[in-house]
C-alpha atoms as a PDB file:
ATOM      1  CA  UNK A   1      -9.747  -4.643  17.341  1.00  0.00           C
ATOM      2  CA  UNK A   2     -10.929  -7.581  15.679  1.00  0.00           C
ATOM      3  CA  UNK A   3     -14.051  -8.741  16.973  1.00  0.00           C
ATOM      4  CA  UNK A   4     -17.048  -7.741  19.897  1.00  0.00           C
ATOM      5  CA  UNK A   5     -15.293  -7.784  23.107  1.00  0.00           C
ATOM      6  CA  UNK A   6     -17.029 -10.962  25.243  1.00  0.00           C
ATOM      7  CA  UNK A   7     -16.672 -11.200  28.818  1.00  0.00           C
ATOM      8  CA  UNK A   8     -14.058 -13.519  30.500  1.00  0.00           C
ATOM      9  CA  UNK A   9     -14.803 -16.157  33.099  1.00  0.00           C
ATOM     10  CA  UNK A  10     -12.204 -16.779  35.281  1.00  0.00           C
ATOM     11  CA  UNK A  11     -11.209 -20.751  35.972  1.00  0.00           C
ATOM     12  CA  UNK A  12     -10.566 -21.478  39.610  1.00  0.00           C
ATOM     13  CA  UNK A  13     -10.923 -25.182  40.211  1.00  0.00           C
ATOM     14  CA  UNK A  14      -7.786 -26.908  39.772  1.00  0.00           C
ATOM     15  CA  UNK A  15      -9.377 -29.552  37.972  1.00  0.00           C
ATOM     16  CA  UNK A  16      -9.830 -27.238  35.026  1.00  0.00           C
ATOM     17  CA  UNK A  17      -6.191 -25.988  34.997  1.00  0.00           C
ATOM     18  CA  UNK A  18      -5.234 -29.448  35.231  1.00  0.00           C
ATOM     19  CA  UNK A  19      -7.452 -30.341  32.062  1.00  0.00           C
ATOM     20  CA  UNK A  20      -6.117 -27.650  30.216  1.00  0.00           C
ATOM     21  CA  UNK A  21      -2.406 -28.130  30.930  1.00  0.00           C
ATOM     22  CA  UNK A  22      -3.455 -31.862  30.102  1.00  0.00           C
ATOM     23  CA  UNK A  23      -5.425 -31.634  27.155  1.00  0.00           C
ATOM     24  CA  UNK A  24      -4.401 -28.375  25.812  1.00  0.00           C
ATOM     25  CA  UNK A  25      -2.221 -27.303  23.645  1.00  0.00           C
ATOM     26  CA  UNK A  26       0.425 -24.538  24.845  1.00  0.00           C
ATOM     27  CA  UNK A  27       2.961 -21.958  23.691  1.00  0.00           C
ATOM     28  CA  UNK A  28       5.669 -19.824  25.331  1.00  0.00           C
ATOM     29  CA  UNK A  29       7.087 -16.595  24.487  1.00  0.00           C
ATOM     30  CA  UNK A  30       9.318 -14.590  26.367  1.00  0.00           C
ATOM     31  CA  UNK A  31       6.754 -12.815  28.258  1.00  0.00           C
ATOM     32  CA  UNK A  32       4.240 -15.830  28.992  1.00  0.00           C
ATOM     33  CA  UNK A  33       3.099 -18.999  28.526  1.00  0.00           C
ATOM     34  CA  UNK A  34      -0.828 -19.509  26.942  1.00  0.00           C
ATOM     35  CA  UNK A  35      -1.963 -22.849  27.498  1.00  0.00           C
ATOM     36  CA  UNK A  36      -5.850 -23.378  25.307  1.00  0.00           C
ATOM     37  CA  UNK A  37      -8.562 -26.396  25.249  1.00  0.00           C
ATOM     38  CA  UNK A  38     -11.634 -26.683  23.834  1.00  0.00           C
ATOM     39  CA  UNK A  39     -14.519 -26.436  25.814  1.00  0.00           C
ATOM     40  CA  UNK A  40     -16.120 -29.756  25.095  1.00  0.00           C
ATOM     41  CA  UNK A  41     -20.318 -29.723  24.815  1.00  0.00           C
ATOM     42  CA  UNK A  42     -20.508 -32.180  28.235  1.00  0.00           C
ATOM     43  CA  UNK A  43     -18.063 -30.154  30.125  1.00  0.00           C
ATOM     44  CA  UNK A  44     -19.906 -26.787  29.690  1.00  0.00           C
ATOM     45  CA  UNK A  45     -21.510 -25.110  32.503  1.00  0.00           C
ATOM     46  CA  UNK A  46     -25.137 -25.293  32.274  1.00  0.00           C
ATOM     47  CA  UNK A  47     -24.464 -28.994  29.500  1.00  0.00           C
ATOM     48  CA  UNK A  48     -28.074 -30.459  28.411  1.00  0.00           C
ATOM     49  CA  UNK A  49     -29.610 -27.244  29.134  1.00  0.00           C
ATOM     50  CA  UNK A  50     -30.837 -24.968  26.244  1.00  0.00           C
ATOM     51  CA  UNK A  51     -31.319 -21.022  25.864  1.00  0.00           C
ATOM     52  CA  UNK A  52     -28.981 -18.821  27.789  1.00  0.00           C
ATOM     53  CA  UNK A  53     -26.403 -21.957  28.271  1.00  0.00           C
ATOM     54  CA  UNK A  54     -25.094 -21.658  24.466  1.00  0.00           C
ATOM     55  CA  UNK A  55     -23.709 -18.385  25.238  1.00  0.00           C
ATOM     56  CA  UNK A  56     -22.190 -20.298  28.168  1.00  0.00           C
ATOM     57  CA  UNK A  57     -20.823 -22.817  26.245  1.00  0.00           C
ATOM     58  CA  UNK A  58     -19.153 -20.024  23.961  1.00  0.00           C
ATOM     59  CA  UNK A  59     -17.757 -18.025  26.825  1.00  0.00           C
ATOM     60  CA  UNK A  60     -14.281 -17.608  27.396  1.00  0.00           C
ATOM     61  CA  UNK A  61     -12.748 -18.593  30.419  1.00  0.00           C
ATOM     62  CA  UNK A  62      -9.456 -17.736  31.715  1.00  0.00           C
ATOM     63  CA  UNK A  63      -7.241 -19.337  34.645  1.00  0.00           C
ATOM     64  CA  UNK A  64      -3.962 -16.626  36.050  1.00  0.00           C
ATOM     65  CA  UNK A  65      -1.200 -18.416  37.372  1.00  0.00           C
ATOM     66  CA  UNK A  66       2.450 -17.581  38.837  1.00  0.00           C
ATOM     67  CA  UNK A  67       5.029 -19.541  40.254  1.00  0.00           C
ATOM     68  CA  UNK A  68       7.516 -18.836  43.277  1.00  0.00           C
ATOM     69  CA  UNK A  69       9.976 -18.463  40.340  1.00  0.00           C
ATOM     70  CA  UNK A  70       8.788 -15.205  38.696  1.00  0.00           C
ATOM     71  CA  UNK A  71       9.082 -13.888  41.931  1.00  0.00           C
ATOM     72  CA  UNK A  72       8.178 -12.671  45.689  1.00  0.00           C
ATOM     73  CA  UNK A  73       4.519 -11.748  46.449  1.00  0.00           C
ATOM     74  CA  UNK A  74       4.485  -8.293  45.358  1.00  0.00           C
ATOM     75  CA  UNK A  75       6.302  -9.376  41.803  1.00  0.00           C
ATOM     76  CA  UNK A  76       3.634 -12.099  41.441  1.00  0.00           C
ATOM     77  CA  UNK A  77       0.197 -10.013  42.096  1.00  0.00           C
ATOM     78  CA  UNK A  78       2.056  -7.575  39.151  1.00  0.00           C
ATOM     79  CA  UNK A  79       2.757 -10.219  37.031  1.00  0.00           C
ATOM     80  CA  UNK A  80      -0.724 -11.798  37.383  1.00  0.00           C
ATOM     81  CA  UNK A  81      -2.733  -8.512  37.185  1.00  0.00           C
ATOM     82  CA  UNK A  82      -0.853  -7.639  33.733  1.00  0.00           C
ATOM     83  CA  UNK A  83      -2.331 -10.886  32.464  1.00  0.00           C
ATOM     84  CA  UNK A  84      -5.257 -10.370  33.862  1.00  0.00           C
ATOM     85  CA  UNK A  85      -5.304  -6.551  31.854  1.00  0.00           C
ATOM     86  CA  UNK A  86      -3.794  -8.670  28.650  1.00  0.00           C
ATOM     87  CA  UNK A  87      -6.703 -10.779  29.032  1.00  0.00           C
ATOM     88  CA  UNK A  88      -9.656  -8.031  29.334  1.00  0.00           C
ATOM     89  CA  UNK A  89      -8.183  -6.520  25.986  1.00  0.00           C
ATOM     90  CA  UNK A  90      -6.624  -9.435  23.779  1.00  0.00           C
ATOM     91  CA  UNK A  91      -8.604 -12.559  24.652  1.00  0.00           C
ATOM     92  CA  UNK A  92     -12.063 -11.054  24.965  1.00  0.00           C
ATOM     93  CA  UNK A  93     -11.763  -9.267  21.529  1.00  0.00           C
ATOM     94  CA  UNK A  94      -9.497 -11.486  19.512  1.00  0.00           C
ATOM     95  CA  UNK A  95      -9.259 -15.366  20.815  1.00  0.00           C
ATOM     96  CA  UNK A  96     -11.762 -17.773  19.408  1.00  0.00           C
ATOM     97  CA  UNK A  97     -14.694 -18.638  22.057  1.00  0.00           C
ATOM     98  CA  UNK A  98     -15.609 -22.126  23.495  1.00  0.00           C
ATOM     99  CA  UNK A  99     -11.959 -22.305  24.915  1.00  0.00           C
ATOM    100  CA  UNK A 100     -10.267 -22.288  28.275  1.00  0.00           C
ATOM    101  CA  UNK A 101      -7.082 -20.340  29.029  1.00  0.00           C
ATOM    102  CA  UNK A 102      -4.540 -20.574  31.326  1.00  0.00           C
ATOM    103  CA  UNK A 103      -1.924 -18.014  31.237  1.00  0.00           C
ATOM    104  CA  UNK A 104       1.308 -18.645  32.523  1.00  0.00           C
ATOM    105  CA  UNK A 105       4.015 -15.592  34.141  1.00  0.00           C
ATOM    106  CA  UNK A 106       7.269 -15.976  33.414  1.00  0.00           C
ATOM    107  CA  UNK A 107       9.784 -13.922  35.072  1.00  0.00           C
ATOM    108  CA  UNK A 108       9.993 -11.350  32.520  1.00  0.00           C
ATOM    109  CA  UNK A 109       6.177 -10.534  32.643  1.00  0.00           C
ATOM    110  CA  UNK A 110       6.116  -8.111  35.374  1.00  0.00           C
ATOM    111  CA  UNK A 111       8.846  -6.308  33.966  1.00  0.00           C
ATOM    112  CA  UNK A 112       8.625  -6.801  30.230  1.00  0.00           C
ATOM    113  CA  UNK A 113       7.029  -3.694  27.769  1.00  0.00           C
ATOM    114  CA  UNK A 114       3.255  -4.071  28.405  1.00  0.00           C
ATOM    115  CA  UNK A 115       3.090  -3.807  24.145  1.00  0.00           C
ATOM    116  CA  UNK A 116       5.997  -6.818  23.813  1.00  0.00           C
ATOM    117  CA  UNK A 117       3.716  -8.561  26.101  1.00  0.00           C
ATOM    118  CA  UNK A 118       0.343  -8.158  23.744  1.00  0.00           C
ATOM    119  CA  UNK A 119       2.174  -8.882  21.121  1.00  0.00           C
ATOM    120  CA  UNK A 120       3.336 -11.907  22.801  1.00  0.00           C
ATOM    121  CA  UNK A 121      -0.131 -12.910  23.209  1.00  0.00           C
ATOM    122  CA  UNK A 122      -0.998 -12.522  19.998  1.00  0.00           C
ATOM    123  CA  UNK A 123       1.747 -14.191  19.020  1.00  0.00           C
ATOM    124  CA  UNK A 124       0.510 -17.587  20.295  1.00  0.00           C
ATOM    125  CA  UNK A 125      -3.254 -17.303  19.660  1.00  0.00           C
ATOM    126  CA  UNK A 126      -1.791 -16.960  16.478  1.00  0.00           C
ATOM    127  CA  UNK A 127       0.737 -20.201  16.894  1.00  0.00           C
ATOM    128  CA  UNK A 128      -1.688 -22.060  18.566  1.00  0.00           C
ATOM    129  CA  UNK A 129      -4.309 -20.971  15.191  1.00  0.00           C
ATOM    130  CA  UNK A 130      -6.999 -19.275  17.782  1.00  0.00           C
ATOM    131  CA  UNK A 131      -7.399 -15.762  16.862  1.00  0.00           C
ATOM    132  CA  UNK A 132     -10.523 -15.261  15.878  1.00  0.00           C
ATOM    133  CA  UNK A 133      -9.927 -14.168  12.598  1.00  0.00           C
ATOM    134  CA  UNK A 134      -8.396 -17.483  11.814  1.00  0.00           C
ATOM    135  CA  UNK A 135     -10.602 -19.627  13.720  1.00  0.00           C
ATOM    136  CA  UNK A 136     -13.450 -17.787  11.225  1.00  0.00           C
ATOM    137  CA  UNK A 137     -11.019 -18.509   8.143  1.00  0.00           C
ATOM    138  CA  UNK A 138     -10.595 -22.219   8.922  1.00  0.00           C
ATOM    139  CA  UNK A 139     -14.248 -23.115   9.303  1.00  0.00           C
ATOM    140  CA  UNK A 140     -15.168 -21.007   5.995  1.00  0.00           C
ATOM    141  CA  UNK A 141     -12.091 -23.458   4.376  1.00  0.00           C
ATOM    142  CA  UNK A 142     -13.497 -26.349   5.980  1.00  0.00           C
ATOM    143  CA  UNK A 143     -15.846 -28.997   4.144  1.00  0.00           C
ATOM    144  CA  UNK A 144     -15.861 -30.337   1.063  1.00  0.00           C
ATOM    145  CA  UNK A 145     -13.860 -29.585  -1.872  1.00  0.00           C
ATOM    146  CA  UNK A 146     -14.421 -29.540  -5.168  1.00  0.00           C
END
């Protein structure tokens, strides 16, 4: 794995998956659709506050969401809880921090190969230039050149 494994926060105002469908940027594969926005400084939990807030502000937080079209109830709550185990092992150890998520079922995610699927996801952190390793690579490239 790439990095420490942080833990997730899960989104469940509407407001933020409306910010982050808004704001965001997205990308869809054939398993799922990863919508990502940057956590801005006055939006954080905890803003103005110092000390145990700036791990806040660094967290990752994640929204699950499936429509009537992936399925019936029982095809949704499988769809969403695959995410939700994509998200425990992808996004906590390999997406950049200080971002929301909102991941997306399509109708192949209950049924697609649960390694297609991480693949998928790392697929487009990698699209969307959020894995961690490159989010570490494009600050160290950032600044002034010679």
């Amino acid at each position: 794995m790439a990095g420490a494994r942080r833990a997730l926060a899960t989104l469940a105002k509407r407001a933020d998956f409306l910010r982050v469908a808004g704001r965001g940027a997205k990308w869809a594969t054939a398993g799922l659709v990863l919508q990502a926005c940057p956590r801005s400084a006055e939006r954080a939990p905890g803003a103005g506050q110092s000390g145990a807030n700036v791990s806040e502000a660094q967290a990752i937080r994640v929204g699950y969401t499936a429509s009537k079209k992936v399925g019936g109830a029982v095809v949704r709550n499988r769809a969403r809880r695959r995410l939700r185990a994509l998200a425990c092992e992808v996004l906590a150890a390999e997406a950049a921090p200080g971002h929301d998520y909102v991941l997306i079922a399509r109708a192949e995610t209950a049924t697609r190969d649960y390694a297609a699927l991480r693949n998928d996801m790392r697929f487009a952190l990698k699209r969307l230039r959020l894995l961690q390793k490159q989010a570490e690579g494009q600050k160290q490239t950032e600044g002034p050149r010679p």
